[in-house]
PDB file of N, CA and C in Angstrom:
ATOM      1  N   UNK A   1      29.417  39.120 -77.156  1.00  0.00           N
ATOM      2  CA  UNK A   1      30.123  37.877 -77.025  1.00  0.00           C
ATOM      3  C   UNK A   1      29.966  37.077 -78.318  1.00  0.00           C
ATOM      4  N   UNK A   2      31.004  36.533 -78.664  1.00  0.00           N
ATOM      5  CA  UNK A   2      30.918  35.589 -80.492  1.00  0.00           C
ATOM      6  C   UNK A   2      29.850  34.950 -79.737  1.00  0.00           C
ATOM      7  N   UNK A   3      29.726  33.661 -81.028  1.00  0.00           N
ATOM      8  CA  UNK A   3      29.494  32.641 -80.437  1.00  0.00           C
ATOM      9  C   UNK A   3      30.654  31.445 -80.008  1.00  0.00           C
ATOM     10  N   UNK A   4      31.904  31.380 -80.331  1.00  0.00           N
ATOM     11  CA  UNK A   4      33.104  30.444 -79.097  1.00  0.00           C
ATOM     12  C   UNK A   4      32.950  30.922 -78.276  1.00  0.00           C
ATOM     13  N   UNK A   5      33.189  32.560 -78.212  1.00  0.00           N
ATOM     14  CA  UNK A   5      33.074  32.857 -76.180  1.00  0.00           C
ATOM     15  C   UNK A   5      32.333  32.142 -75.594  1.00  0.00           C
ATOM     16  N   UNK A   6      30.990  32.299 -76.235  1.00  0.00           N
ATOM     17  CA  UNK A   6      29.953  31.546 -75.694  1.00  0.00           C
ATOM     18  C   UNK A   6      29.600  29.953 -75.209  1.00  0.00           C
ATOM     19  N   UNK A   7      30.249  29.548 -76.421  1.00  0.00           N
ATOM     20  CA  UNK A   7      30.345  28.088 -76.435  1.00  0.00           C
ATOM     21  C   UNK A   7      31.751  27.233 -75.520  1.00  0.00           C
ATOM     22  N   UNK A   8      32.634  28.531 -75.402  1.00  0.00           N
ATOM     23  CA  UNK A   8      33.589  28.119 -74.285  1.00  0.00           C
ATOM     24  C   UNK A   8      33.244  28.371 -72.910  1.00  0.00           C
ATOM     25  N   UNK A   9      32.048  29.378 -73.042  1.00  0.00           N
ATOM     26  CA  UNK A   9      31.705  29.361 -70.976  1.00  0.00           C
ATOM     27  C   UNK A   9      30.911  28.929 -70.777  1.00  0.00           C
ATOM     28  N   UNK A  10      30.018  28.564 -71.450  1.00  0.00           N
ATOM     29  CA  UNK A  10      29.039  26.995 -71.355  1.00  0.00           C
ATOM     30  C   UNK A  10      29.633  26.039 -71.059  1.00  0.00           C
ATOM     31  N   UNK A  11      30.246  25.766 -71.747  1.00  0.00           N
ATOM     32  CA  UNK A  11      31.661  24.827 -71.644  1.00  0.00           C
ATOM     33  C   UNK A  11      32.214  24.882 -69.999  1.00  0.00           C
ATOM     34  N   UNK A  12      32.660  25.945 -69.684  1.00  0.00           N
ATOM     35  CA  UNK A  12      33.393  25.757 -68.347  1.00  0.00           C
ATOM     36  C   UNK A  12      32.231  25.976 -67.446  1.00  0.00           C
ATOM     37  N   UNK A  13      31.369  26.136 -67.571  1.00  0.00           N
ATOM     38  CA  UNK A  13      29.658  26.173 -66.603  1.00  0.00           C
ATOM     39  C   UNK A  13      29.446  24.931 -66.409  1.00  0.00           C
ATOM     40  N   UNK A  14      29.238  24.076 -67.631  1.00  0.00           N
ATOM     41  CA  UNK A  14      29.459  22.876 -67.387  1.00  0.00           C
ATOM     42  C   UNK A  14      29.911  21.668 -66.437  1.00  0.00           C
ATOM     43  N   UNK A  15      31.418  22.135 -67.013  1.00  0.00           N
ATOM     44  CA  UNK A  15      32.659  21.198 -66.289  1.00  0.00           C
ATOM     45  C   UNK A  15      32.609  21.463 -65.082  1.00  0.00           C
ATOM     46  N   UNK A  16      32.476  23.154 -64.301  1.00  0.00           N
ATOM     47  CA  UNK A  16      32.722  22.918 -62.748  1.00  0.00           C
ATOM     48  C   UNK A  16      31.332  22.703 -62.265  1.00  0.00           C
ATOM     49  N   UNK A  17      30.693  22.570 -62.947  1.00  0.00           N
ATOM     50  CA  UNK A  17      29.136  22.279 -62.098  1.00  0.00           C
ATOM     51  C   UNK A  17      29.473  20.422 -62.107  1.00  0.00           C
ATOM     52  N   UNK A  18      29.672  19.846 -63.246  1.00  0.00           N
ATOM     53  CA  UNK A  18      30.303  18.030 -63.192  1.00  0.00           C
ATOM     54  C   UNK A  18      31.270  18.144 -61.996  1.00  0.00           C
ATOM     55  N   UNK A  19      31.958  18.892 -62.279  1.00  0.00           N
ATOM     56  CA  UNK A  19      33.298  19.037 -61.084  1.00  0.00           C
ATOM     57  C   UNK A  19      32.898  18.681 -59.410  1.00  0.00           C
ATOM     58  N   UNK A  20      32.148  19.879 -59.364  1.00  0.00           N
ATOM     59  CA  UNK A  20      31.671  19.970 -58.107  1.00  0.00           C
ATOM     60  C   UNK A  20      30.527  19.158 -57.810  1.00  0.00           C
ATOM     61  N   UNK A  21      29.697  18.506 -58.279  1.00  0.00           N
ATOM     62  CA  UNK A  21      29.026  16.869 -57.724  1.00  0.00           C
ATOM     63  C   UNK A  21      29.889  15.567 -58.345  1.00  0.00           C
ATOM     64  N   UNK A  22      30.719  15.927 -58.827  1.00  0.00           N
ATOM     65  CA  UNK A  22      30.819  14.484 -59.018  1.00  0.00           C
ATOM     66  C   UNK A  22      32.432  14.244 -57.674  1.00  0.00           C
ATOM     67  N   UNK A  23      33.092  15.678 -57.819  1.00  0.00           N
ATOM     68  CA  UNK A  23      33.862  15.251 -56.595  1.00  0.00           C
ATOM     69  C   UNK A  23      34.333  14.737 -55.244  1.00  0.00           C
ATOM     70  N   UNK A  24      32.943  14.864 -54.512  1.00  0.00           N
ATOM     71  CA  UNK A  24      32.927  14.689 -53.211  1.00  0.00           C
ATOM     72  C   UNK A  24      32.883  12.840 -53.718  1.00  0.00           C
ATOM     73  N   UNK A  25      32.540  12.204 -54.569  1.00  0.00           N
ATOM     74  CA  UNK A  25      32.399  10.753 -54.892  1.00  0.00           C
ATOM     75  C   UNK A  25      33.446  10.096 -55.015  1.00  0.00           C
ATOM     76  N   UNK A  26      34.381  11.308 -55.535  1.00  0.00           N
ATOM     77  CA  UNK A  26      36.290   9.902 -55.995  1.00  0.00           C
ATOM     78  C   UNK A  26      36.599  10.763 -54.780  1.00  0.00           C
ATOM     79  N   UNK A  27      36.571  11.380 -54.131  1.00  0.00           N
ATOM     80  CA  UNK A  27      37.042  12.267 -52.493  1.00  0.00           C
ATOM     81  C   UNK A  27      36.468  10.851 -51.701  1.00  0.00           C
ATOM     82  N   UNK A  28      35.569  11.376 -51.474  1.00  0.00           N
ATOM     83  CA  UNK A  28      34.936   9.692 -49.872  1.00  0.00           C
ATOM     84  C   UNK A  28      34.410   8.762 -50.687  1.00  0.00           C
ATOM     85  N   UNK A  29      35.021   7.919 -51.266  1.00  0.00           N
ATOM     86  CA  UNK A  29      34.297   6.666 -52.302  1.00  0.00           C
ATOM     87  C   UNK A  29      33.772   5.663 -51.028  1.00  0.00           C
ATOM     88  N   UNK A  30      32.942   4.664 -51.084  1.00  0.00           N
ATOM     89  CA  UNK A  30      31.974   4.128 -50.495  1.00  0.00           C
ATOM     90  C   UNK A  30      33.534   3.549 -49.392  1.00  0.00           C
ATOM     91  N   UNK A  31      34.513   2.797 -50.049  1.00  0.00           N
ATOM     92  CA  UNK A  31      35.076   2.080 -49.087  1.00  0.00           C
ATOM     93  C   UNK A  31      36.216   2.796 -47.872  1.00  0.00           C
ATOM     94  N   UNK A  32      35.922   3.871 -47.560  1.00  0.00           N
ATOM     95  CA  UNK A  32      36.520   4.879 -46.617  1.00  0.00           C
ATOM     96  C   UNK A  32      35.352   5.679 -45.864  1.00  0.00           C
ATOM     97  N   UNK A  33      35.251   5.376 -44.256  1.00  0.00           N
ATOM     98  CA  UNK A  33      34.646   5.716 -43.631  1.00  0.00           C
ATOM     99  C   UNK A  33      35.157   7.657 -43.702  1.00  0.00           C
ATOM    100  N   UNK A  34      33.564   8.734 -43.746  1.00  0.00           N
ATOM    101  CA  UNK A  34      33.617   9.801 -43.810  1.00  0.00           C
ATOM    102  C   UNK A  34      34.736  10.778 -42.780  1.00  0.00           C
ATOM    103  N   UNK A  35      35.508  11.147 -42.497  1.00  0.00           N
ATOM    104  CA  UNK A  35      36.027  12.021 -41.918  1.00  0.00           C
ATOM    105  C   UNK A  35      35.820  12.608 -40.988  1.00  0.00           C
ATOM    106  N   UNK A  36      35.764  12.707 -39.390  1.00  0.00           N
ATOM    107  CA  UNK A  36      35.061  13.389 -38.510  1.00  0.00           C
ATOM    108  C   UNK A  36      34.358  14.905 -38.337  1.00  0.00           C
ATOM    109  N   UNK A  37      35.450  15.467 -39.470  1.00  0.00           N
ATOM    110  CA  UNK A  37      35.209  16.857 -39.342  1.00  0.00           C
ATOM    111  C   UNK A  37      34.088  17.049 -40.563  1.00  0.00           C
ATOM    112  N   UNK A  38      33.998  16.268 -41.498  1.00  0.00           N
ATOM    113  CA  UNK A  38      32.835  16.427 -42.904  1.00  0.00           C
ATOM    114  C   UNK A  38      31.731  15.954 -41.941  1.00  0.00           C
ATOM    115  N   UNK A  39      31.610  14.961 -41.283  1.00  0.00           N
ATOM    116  CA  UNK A  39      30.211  14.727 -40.517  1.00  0.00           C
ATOM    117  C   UNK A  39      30.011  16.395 -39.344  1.00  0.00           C
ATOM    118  N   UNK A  40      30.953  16.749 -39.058  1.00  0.00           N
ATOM    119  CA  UNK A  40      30.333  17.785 -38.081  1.00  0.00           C
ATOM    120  C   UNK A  40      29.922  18.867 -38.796  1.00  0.00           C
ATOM    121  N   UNK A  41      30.693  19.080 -40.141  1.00  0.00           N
ATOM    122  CA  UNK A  41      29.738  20.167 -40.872  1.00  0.00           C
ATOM    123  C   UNK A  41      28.658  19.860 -41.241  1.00  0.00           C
ATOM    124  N   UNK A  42      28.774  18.465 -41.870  1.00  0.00           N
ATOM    125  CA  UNK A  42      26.968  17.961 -42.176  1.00  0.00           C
ATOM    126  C   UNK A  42      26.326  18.151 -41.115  1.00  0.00           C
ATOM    127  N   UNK A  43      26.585  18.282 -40.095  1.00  0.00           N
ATOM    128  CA  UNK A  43      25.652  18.293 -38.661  1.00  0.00           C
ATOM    129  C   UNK A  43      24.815  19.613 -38.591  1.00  0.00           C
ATOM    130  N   UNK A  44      26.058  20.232 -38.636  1.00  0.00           N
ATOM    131  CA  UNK A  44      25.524  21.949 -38.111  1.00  0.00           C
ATOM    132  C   UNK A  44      26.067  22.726 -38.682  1.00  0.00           C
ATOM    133  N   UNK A  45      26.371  22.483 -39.914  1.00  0.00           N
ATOM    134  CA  UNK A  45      26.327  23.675 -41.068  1.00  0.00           C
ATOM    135  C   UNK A  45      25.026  24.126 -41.352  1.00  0.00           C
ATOM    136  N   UNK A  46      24.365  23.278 -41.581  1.00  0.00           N
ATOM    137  CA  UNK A  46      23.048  24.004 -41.830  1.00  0.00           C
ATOM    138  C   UNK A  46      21.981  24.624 -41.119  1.00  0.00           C
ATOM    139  N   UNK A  47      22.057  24.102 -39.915  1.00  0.00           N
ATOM    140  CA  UNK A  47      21.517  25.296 -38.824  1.00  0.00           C
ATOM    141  C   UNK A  47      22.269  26.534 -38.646  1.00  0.00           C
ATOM    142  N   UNK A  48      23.431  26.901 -39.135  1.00  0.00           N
ATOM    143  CA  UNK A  48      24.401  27.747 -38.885  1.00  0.00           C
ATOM    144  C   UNK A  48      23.924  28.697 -39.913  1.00  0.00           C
ATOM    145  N   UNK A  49      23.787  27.947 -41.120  1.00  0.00           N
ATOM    146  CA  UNK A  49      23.013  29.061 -42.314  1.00  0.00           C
ATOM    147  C   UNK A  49      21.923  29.598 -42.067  1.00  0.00           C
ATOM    148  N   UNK A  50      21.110  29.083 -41.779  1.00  0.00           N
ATOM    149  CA  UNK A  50      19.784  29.588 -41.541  1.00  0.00           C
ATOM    150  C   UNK A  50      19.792  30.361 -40.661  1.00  0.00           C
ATOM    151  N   UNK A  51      20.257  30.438 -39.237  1.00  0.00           N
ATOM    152  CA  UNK A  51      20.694  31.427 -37.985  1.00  0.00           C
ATOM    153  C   UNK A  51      21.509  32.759 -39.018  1.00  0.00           C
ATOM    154  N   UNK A  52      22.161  32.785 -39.710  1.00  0.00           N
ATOM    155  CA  UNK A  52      22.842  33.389 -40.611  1.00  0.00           C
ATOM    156  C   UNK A  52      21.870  34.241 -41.096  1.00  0.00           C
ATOM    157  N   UNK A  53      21.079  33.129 -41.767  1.00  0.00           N
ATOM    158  CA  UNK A  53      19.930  34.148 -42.834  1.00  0.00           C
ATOM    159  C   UNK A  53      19.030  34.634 -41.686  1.00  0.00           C
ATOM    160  N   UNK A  54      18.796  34.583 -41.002  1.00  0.00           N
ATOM    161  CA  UNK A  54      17.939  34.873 -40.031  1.00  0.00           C
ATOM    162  C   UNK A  54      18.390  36.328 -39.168  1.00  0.00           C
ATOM    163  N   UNK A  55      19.444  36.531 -38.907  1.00  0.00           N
ATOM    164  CA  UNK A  55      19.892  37.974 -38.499  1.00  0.00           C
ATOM    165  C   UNK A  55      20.536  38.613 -39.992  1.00  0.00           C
ATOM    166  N   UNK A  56      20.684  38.200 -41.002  1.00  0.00           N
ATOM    167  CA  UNK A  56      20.993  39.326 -41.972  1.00  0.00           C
ATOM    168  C   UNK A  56      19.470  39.714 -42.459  1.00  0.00           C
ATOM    169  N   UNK A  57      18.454  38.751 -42.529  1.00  0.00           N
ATOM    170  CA  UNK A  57      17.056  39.310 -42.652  1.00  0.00           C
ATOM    171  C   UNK A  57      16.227  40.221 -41.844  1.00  0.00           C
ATOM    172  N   UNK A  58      16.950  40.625 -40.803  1.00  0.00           N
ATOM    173  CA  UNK A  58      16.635  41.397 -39.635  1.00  0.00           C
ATOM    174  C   UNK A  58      17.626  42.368 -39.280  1.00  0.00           C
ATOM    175  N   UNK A  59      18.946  42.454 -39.911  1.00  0.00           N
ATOM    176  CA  UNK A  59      19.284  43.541 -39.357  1.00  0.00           C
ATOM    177  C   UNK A  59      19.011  45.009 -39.388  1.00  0.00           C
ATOM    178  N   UNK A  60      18.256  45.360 -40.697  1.00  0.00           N
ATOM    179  CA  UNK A  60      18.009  46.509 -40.725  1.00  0.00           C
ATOM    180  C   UNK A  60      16.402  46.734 -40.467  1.00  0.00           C
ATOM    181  N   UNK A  61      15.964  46.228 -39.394  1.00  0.00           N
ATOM    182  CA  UNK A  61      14.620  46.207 -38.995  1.00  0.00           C
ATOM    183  C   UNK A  61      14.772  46.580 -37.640  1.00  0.00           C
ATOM    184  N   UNK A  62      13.900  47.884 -38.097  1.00  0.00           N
ATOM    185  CA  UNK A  62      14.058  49.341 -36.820  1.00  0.00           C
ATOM    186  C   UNK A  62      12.738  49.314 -35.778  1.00  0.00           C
ATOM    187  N   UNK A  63      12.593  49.255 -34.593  1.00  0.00           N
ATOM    188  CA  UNK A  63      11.766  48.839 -33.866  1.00  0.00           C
ATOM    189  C   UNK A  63      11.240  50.172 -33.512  1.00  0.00           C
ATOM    190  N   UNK A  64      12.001  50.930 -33.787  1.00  0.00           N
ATOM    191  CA  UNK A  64      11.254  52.513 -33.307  1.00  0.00           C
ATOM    192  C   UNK A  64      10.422  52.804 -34.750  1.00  0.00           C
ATOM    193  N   UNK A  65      10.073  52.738 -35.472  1.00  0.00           N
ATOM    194  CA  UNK A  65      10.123  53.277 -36.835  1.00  0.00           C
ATOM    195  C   UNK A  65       8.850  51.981 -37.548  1.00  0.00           C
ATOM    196  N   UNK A  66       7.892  52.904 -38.016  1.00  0.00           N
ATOM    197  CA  UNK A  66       7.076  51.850 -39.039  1.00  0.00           C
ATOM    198  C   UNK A  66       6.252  50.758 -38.299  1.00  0.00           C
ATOM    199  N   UNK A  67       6.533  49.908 -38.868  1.00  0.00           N
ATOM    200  CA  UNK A  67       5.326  48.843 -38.357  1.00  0.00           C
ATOM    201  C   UNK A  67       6.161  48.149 -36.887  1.00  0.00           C
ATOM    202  N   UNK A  68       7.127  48.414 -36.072  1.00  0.00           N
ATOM    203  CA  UNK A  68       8.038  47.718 -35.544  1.00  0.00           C
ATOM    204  C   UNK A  68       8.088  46.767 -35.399  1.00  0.00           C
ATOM    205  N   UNK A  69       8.656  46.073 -36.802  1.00  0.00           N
ATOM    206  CA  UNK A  69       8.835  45.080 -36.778  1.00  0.00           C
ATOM    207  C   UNK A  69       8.199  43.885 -36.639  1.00  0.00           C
ATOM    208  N   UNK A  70       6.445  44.257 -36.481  1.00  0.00           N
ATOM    209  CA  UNK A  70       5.419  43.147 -36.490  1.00  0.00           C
ATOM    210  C   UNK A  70       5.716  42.290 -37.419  1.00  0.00           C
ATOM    211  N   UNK A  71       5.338  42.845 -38.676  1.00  0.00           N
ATOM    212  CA  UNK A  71       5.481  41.918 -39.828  1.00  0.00           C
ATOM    213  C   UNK A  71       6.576  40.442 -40.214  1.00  0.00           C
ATOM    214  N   UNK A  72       7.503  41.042 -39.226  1.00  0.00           N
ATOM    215  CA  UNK A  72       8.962  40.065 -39.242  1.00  0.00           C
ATOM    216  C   UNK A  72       8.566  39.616 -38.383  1.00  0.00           C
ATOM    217  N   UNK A  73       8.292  39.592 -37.020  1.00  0.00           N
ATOM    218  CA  UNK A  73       8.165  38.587 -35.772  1.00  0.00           C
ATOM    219  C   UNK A  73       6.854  37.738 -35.972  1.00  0.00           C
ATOM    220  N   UNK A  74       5.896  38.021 -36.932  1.00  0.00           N
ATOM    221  CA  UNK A  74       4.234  37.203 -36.663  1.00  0.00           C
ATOM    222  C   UNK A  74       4.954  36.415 -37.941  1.00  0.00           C
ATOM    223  N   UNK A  75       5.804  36.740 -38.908  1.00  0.00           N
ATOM    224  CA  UNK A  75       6.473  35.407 -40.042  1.00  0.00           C
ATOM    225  C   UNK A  75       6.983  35.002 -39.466  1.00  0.00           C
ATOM    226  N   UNK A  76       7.955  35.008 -38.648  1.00  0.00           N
ATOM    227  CA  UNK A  76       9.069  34.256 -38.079  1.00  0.00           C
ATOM    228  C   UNK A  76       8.316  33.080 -36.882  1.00  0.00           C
ATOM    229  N   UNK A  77       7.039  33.235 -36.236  1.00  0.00           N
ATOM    230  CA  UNK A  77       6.531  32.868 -35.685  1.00  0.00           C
ATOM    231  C   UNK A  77       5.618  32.002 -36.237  1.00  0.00           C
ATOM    232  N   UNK A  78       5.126  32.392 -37.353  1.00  0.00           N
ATOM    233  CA  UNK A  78       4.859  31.112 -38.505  1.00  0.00           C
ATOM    234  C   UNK A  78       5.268  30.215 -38.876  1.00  0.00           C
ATOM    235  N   UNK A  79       6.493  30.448 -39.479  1.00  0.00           N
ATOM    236  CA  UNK A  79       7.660  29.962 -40.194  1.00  0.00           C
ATOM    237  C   UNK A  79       7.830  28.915 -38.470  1.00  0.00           C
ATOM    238  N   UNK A  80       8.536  29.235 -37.492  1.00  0.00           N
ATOM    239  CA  UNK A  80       8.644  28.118 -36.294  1.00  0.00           C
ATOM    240  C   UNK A  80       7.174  27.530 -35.980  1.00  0.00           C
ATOM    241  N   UNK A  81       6.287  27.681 -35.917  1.00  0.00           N
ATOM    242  CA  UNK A  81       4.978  27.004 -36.081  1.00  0.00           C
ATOM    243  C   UNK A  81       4.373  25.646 -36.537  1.00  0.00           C
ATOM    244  N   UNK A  82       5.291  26.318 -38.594  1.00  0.00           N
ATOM    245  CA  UNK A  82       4.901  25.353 -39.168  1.00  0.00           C
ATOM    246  C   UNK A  82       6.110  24.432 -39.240  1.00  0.00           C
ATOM    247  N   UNK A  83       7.076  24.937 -38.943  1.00  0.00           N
ATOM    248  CA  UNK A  83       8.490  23.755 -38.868  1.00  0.00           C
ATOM    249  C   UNK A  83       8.120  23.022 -37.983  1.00  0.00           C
ATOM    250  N   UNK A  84       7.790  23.136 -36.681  1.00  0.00           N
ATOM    251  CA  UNK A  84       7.533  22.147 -35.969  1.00  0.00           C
ATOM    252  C   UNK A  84       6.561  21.493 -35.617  1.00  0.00           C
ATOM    253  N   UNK A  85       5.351  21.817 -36.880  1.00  0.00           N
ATOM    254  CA  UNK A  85       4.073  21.251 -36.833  1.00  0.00           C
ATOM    255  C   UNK A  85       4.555  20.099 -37.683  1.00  0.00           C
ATOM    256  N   UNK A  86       4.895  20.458 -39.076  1.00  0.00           N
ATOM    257  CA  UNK A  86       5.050  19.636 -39.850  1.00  0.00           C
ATOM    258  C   UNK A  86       6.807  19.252 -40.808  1.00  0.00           C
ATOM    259  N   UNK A  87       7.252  19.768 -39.835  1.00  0.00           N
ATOM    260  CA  UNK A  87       8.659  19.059 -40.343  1.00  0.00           C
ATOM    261  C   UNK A  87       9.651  19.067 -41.553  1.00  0.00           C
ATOM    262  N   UNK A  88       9.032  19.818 -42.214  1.00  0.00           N
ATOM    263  CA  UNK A  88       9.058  19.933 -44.017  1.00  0.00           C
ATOM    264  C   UNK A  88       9.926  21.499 -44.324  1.00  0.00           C
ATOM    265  N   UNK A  89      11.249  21.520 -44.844  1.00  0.00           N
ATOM    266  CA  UNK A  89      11.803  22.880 -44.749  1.00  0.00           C
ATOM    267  C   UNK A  89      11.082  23.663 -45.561  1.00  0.00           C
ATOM    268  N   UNK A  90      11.010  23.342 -46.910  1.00  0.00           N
ATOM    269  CA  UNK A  90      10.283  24.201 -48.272  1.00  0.00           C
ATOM    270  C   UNK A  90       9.007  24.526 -47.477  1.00  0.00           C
ATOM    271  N   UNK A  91       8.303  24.072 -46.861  1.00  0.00           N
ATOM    272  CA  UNK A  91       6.679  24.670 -46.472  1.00  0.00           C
ATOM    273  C   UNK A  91       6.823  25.451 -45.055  1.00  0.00           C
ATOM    274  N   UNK A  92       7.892  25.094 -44.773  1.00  0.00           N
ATOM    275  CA  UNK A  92       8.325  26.297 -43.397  1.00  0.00           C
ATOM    276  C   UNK A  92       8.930  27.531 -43.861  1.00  0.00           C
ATOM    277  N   UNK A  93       9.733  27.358 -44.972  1.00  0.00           N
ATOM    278  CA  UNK A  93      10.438  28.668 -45.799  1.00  0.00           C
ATOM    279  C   UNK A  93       8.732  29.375 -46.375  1.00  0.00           C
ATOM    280  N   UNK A  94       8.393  28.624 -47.270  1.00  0.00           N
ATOM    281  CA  UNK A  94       7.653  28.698 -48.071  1.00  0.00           C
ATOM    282  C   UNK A  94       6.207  29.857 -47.484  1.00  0.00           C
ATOM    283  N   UNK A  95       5.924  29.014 -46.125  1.00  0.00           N
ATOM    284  CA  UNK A  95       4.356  29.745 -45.152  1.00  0.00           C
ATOM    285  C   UNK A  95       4.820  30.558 -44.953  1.00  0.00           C
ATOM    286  N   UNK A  96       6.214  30.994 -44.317  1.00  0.00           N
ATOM    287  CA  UNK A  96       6.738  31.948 -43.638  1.00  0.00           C
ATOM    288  C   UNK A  96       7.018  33.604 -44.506  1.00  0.00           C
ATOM    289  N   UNK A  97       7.608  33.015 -45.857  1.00  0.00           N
ATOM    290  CA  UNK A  97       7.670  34.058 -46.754  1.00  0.00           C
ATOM    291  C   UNK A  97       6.376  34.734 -47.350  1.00  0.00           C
ATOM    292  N   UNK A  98       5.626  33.660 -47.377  1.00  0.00           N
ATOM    293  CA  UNK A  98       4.042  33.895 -47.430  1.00  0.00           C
ATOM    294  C   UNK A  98       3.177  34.690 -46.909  1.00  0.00           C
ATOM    295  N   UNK A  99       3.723  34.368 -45.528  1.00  0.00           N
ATOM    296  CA  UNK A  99       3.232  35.456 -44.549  1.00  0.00           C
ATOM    297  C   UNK A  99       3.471  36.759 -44.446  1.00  0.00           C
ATOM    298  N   UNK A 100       4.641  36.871 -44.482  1.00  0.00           N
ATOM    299  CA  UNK A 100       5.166  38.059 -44.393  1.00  0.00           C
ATOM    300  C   UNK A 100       4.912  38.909 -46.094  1.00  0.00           C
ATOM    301  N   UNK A 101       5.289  38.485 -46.673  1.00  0.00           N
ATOM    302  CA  UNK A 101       4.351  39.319 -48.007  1.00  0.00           C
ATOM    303  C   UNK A 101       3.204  39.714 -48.108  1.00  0.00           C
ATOM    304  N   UNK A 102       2.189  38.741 -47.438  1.00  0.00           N
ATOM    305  CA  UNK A 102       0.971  38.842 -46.688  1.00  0.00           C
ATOM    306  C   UNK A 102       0.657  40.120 -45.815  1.00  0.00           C
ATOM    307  N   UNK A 103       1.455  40.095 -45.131  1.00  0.00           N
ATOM    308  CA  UNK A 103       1.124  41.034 -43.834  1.00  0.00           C
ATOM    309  C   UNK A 103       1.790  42.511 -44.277  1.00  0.00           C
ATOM    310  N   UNK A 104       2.738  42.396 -44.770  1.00  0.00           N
ATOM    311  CA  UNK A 104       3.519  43.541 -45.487  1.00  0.00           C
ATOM    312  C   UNK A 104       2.745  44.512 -46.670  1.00  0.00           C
ATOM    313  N   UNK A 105       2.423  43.763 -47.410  1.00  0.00           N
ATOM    314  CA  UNK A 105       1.386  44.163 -48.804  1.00  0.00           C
ATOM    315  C   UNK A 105       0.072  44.877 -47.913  1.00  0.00           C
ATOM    316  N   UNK A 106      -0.616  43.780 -47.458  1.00  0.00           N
ATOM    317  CA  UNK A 106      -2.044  44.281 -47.082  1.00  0.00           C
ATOM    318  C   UNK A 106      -2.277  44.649 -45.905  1.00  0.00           C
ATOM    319  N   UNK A 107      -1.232  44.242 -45.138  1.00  0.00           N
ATOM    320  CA  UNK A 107      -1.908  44.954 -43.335  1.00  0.00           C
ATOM    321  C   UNK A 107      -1.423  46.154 -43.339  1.00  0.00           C
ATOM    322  N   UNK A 108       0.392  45.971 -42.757  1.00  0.00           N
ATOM    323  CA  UNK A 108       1.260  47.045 -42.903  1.00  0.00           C
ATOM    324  C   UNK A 108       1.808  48.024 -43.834  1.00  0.00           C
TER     325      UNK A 108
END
């Protein structure tokens, strides 16, 4: 790559990364109440992802075969543990992945 290629897709890395936060701001500016349907994705879009990540992280986890599947159910059981001990997503992602690297590496 020269260096313009370069300096032109920096360039457009840039602009749609400005693009995309600064849009949703001239889109719903303060004096227009939000849209019914943008509040219902804010609602439960994001439980929707995580349920998401949560069976693509499990689908190829064979219950006949290997550790069955301990290692995934004693994280996942962490991971809900510490979410609802302490409320905090990063330290519920965070224990949970922990664990399971944990248990994977040195038990299983």
């Amino acid at each position: 790559m020269t260096i313009s290629q370069q300096i032109i897709t920096i360039g457009l890395c840039v602009g749609a990364t400005m693009l995309t936060r600064f849009l949703p701001f001239i889109i719903f500016n303060e004096n227009r109440k939000t849209p019914e349907f943008i509040q219902y994705i804010g609602k439960y879009l994001p439980a929707a992802v995580f349920g998401m990540l949560v069976i693509y992280s499990l689908k190829n986890v064979n219950i006949l075969q290997g550790s069955h599947g301990i290692p995934e159910i004693i994280s996942i059981a962490v991971t809900i543990v510490l979410h609802l001990w302490k409320r905090q997503m990063l330290i519920s992602i965070a224990g949970g992945t922990v664990c399971y690297m944990f248990l994977l590496h040195f038990l299983f």
